[in-house]
N, C-alpha and C. Protein backbone atom coordinates (compact mmCIF):
# COMPACT_ATOMS: atom_id res chain seq x y z
N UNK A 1 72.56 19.15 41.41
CA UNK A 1 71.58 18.71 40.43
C UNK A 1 72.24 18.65 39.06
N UNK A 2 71.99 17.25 38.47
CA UNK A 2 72.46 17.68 36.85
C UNK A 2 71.91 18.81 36.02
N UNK A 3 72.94 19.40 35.51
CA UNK A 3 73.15 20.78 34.87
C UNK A 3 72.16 19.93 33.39
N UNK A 4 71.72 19.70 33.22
CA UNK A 4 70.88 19.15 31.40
C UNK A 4 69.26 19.25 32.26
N UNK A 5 69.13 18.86 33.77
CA UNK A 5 67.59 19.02 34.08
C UNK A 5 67.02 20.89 33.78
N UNK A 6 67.94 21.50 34.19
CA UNK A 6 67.81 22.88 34.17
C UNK A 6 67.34 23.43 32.55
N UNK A 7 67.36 22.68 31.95
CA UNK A 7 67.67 23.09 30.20
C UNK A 7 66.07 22.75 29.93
N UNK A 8 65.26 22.95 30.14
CA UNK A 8 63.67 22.80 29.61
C UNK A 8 63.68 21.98 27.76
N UNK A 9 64.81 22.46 27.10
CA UNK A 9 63.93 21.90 25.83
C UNK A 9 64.92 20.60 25.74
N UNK A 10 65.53 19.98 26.58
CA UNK A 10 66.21 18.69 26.45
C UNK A 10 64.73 17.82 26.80
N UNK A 11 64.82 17.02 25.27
CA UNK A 11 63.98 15.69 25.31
C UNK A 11 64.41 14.91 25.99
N UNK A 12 63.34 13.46 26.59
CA UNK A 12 64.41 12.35 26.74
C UNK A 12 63.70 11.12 25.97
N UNK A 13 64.53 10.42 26.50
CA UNK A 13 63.65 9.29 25.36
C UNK A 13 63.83 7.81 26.63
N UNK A 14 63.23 6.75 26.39
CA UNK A 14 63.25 5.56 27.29
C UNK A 14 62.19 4.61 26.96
N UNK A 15 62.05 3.39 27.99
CA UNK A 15 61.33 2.24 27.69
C UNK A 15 61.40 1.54 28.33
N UNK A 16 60.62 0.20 28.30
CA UNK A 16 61.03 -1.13 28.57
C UNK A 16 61.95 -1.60 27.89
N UNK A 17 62.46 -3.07 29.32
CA UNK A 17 63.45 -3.79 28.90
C UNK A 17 63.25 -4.66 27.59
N UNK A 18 62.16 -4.84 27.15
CA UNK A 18 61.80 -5.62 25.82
C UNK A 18 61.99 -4.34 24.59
N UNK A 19 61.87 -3.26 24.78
CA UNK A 19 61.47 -2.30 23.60
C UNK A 19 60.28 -2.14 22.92
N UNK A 20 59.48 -3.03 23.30
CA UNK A 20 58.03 -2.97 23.05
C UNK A 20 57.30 -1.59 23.21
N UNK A 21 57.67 -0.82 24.65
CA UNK A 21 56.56 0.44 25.01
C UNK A 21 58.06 0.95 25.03
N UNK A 22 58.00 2.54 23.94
CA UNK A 22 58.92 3.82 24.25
C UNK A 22 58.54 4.69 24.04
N UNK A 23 58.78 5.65 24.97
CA UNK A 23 58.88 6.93 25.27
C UNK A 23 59.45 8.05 24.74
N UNK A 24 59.35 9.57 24.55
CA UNK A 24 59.88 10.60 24.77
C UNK A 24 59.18 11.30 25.13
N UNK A 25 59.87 12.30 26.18
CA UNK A 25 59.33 13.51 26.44
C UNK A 25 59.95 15.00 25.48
N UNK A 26 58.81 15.81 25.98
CA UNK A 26 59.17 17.22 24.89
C UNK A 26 59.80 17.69 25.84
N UNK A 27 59.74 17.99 26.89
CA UNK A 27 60.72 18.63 27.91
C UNK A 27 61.03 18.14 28.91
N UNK A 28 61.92 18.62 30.04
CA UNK A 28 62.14 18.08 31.29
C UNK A 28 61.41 17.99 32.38
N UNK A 29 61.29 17.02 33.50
CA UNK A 29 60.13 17.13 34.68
C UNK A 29 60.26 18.24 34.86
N UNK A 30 59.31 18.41 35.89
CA UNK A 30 58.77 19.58 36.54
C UNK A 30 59.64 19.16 37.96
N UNK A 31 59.47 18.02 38.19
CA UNK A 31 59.68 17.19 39.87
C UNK A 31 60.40 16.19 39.35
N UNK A 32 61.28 15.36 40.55
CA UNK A 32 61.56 14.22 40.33
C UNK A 32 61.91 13.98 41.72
N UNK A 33 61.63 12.37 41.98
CA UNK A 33 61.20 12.29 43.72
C UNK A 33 61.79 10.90 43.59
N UNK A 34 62.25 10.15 44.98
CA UNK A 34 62.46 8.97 45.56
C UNK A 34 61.46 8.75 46.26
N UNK A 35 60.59 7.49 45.86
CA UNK A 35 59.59 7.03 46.85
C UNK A 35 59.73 5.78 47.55
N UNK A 36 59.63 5.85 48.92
CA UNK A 36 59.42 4.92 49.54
C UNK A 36 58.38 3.80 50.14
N UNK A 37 57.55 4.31 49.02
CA UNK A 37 55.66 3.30 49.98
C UNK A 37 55.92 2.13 49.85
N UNK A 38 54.94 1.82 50.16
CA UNK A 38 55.23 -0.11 50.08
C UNK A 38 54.75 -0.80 49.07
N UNK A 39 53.77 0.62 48.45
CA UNK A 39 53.25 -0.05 47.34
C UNK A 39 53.82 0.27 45.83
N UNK A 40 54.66 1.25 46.08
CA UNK A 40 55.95 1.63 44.92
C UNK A 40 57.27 0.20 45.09
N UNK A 41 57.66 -0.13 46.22
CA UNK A 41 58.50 -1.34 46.39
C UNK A 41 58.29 -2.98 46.03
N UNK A 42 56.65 -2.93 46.47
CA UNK A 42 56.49 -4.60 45.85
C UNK A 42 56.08 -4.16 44.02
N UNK A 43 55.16 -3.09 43.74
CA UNK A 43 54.73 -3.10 42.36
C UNK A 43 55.95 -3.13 41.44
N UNK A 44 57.47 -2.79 41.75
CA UNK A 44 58.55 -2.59 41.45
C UNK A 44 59.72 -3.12 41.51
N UNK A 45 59.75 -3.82 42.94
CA UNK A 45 60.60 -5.17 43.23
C UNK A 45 62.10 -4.40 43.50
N UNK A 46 61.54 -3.25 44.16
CA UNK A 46 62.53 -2.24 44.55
C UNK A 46 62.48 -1.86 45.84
N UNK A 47 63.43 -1.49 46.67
CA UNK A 47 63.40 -0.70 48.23
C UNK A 47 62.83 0.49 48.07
N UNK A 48 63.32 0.99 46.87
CA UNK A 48 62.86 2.55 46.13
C UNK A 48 62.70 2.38 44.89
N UNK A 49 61.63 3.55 44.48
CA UNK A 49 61.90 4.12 43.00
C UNK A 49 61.74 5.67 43.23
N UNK A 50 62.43 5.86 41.50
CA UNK A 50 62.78 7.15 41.36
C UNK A 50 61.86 7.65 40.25
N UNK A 51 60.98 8.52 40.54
CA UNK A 51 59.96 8.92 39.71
C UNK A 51 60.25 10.32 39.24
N UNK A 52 59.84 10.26 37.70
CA UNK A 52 59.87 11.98 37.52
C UNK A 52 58.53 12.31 36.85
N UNK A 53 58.27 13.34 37.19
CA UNK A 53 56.38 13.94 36.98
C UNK A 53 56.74 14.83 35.60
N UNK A 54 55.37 14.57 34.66
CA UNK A 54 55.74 15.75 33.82
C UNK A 54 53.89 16.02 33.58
N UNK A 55 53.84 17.24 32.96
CA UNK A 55 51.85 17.68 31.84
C UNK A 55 51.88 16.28 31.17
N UNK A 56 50.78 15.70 31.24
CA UNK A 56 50.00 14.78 30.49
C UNK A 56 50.92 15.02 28.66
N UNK A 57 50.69 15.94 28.40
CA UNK A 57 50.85 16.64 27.27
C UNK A 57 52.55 16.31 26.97
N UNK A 58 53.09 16.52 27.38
CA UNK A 58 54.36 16.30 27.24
C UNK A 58 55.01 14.81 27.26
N UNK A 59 54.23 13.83 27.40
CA UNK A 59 55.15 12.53 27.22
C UNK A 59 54.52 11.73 25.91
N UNK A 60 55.00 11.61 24.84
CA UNK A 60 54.55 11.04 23.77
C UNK A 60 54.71 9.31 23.82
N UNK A 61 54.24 8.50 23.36
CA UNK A 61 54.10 6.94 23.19
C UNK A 61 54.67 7.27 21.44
N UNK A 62 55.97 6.35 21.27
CA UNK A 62 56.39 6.60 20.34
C UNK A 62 56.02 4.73 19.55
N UNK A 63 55.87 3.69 20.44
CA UNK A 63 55.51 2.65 20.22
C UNK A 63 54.03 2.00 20.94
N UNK A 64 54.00 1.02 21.45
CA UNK A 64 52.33 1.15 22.46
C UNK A 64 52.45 1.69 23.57
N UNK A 65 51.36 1.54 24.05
CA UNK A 65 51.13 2.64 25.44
C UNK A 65 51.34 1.26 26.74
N UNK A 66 51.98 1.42 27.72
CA UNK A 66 51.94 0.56 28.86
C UNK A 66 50.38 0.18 29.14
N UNK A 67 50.13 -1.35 29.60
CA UNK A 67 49.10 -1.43 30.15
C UNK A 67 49.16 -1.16 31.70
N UNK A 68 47.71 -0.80 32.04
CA UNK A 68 47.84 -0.52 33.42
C UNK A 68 46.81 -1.49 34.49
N UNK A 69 47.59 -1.31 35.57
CA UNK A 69 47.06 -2.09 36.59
C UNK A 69 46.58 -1.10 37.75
N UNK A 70 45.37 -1.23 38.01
CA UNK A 70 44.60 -0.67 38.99
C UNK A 70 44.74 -1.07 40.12
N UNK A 71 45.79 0.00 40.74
CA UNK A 71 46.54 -0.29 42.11
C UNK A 71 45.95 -0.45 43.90
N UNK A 72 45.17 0.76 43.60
CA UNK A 72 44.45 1.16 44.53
C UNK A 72 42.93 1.93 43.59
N UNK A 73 42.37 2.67 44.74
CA UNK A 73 41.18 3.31 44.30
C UNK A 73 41.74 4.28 43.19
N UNK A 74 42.52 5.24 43.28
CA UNK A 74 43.33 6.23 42.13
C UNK A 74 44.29 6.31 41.40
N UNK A 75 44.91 4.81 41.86
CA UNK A 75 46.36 4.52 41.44
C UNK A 75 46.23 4.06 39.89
N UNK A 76 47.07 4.06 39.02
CA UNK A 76 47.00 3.26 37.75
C UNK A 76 48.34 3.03 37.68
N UNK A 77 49.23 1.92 37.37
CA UNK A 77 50.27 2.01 37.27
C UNK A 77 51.12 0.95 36.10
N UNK A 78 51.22 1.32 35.30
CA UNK A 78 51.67 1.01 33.71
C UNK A 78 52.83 0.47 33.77
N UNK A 79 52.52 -0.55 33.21
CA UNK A 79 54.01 -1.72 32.66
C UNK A 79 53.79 -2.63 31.46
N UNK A 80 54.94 -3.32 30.89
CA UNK A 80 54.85 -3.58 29.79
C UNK A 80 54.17 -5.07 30.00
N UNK A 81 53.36 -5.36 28.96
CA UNK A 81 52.48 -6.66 28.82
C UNK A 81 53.80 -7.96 28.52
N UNK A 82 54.39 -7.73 27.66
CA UNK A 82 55.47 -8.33 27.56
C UNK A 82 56.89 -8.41 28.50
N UNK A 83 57.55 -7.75 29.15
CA UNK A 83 58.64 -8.09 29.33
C UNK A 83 58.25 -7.59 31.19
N UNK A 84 57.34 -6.83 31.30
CA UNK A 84 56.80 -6.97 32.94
C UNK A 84 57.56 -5.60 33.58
N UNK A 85 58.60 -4.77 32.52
CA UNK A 85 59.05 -3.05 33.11
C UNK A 85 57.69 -2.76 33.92
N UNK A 86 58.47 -1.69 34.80
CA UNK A 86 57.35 -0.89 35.40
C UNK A 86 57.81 0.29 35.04
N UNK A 87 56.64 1.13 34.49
CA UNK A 87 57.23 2.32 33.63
C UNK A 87 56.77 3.52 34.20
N UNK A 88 55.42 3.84 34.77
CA UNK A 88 54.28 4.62 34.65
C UNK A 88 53.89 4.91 36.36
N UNK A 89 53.21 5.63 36.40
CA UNK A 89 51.98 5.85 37.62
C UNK A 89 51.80 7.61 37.33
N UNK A 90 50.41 6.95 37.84
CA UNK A 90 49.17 7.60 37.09
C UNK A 90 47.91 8.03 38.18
N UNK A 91 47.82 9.01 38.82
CA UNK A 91 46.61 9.18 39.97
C UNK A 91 45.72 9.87 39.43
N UNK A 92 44.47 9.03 39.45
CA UNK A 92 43.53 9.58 38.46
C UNK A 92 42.55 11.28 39.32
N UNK A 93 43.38 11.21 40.29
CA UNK A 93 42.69 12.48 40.79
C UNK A 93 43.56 13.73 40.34
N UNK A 94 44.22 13.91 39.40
CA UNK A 94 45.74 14.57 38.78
C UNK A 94 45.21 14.40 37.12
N UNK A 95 44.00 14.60 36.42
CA UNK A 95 44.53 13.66 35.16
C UNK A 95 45.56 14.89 34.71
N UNK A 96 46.15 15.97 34.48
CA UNK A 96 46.76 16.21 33.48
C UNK A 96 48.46 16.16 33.73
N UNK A 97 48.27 15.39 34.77
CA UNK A 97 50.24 14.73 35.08
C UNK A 97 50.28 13.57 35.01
N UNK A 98 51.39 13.39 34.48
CA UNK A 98 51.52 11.70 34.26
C UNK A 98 53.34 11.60 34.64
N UNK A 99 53.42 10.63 35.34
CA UNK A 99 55.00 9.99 36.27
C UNK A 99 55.43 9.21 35.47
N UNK A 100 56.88 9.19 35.27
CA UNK A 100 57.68 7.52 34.63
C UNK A 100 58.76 7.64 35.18
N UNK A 101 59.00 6.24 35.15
CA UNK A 101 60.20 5.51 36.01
C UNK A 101 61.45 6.44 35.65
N UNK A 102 62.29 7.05 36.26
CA UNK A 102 63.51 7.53 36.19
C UNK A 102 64.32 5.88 35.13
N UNK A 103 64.59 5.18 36.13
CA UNK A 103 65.37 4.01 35.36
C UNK A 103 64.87 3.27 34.18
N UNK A 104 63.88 3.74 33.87
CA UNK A 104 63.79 3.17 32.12
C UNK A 104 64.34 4.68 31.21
N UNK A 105 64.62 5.59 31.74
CA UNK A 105 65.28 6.83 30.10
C UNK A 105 66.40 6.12 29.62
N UNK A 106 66.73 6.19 28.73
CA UNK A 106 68.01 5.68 27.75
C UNK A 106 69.31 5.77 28.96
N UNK A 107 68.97 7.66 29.12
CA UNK A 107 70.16 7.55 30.19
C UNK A 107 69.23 8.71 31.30
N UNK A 108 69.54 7.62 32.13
CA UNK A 108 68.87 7.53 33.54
C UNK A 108 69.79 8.92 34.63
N UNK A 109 70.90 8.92 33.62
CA UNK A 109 71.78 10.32 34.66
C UNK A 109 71.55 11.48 34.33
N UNK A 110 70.04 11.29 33.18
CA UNK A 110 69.50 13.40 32.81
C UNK A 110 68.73 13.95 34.00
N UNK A 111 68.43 12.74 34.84
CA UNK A 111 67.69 13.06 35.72
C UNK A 111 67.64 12.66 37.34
N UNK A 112 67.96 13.74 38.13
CA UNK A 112 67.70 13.52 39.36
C UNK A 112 66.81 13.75 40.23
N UNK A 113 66.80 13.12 41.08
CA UNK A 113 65.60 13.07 42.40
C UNK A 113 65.87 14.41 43.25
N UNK A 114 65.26 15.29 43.71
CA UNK A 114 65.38 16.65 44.64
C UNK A 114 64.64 16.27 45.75
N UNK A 115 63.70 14.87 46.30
CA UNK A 115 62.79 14.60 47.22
C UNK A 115 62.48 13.59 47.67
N UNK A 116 62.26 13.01 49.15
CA UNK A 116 61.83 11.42 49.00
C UNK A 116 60.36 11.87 49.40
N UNK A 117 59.64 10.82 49.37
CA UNK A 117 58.22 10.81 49.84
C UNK A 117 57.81 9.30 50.51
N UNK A 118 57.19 9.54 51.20
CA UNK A 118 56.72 7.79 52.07
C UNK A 118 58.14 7.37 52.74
N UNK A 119 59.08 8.28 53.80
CA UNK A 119 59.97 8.12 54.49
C UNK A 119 59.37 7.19 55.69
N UNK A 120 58.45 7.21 55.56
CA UNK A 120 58.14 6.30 56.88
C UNK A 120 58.03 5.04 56.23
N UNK A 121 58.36 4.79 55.39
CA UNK A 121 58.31 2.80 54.72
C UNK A 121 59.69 2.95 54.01
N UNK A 122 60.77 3.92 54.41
CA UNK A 122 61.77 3.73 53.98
C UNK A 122 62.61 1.84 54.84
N UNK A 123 63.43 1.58 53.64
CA UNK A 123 63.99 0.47 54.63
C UNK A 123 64.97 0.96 55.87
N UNK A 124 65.14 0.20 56.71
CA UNK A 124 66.03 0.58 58.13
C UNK A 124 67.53 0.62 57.30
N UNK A 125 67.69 -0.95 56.30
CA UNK A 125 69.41 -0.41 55.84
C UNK A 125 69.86 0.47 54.48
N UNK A 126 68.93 0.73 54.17
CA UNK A 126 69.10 1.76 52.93
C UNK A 126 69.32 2.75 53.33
N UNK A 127 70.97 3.63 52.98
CA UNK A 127 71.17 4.79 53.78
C UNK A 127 71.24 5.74 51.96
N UNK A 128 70.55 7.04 52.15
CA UNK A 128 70.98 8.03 51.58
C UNK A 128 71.39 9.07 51.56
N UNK A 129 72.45 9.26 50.96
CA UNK A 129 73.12 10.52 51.77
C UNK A 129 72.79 11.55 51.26
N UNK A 130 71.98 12.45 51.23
CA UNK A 130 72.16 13.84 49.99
C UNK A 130 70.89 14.30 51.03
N UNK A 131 71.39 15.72 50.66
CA UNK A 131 70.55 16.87 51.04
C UNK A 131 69.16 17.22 50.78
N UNK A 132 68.36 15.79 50.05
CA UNK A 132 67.09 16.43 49.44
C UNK A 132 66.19 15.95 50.74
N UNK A 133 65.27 17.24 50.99
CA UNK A 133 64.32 17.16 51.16
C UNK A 133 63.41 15.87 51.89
N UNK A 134 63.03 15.49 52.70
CA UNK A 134 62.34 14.06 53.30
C UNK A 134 61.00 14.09 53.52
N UNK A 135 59.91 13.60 53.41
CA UNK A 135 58.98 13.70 53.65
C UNK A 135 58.24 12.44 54.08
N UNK A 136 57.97 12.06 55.46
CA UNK A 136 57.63 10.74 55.86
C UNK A 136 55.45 10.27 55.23
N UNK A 137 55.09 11.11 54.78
CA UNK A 137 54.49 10.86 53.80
C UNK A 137 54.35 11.46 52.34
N UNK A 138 53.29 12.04 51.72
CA UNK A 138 53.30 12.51 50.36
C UNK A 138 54.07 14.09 50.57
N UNK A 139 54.30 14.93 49.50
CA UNK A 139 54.65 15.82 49.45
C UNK A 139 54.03 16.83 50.02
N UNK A 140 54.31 17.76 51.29
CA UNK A 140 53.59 18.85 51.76
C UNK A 140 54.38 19.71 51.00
N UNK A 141 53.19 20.90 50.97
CA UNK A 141 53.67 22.49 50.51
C UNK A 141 54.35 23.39 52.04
């Protein structure tokens, strides 16, 4: 695991590809996960994304706030009006956590994934090699 996730008062900062919607956080996730659903891959135009969770409280809008698109029944999932980033997701049965894209932080290597989730919509040729954790749906305890 990168040695800077361990450090709680490292900010980060990030955005969209336009610079329109940016970010910082006051501290580091709590979690950070590889998801595989199908509905993280088309909303994203990805095989995967890499999400990191933090308190509601902790991610500041330093420019506008992502608009969001109502994914499913609980889903909300935030991207920029302008340049079309996908930044955000948001389950409104959770309000005081809020998720953002690993690959929009400035630098995307403060933070790693410890988990996949939705292994069962993983692709057949996407191989990953590392020791974290698999979970062929959401996260069990």
């Amino acid at each position: 695991m990168n040695k800077e996730i361990m450090n709680n008062k490292t900010q980060l900062q990030g955005g969209c590809l336009c610079g329109k919607n940016r970010y910082r956080t006051t501290t580091m996730p709590f979690a950070a996960e590889y998801c595989h659903c199908r509905m993280c891959q088309i909303s994203a135009g990805a095989v995967t994304v890499c999400w990191m969770d933090f308190k509601q409280e902790q991610v500041k809008w330093e420019t506008h706030k992502p608009k969001e698109f109502e994914s499913s029944e609980y889903v909300r999932r935030g991207f920029c009006d302008t340049c079309g980033s996908s930044l955000t997701f948001r389950d409104t049965r959770h309000p005081d956590y809020f998720t953002l894209s690993i690959a929009t932080l400035d630098n995307p290597n403060l933070v790693q994934p410890t988990y996949h989730i939705y292994t069962e919509s993983q692709v057949d040729w996407l191989t990953i090699d590392d020791k974290c954790k698999r979970y062929p749906k959401g996260q069990t305890k």
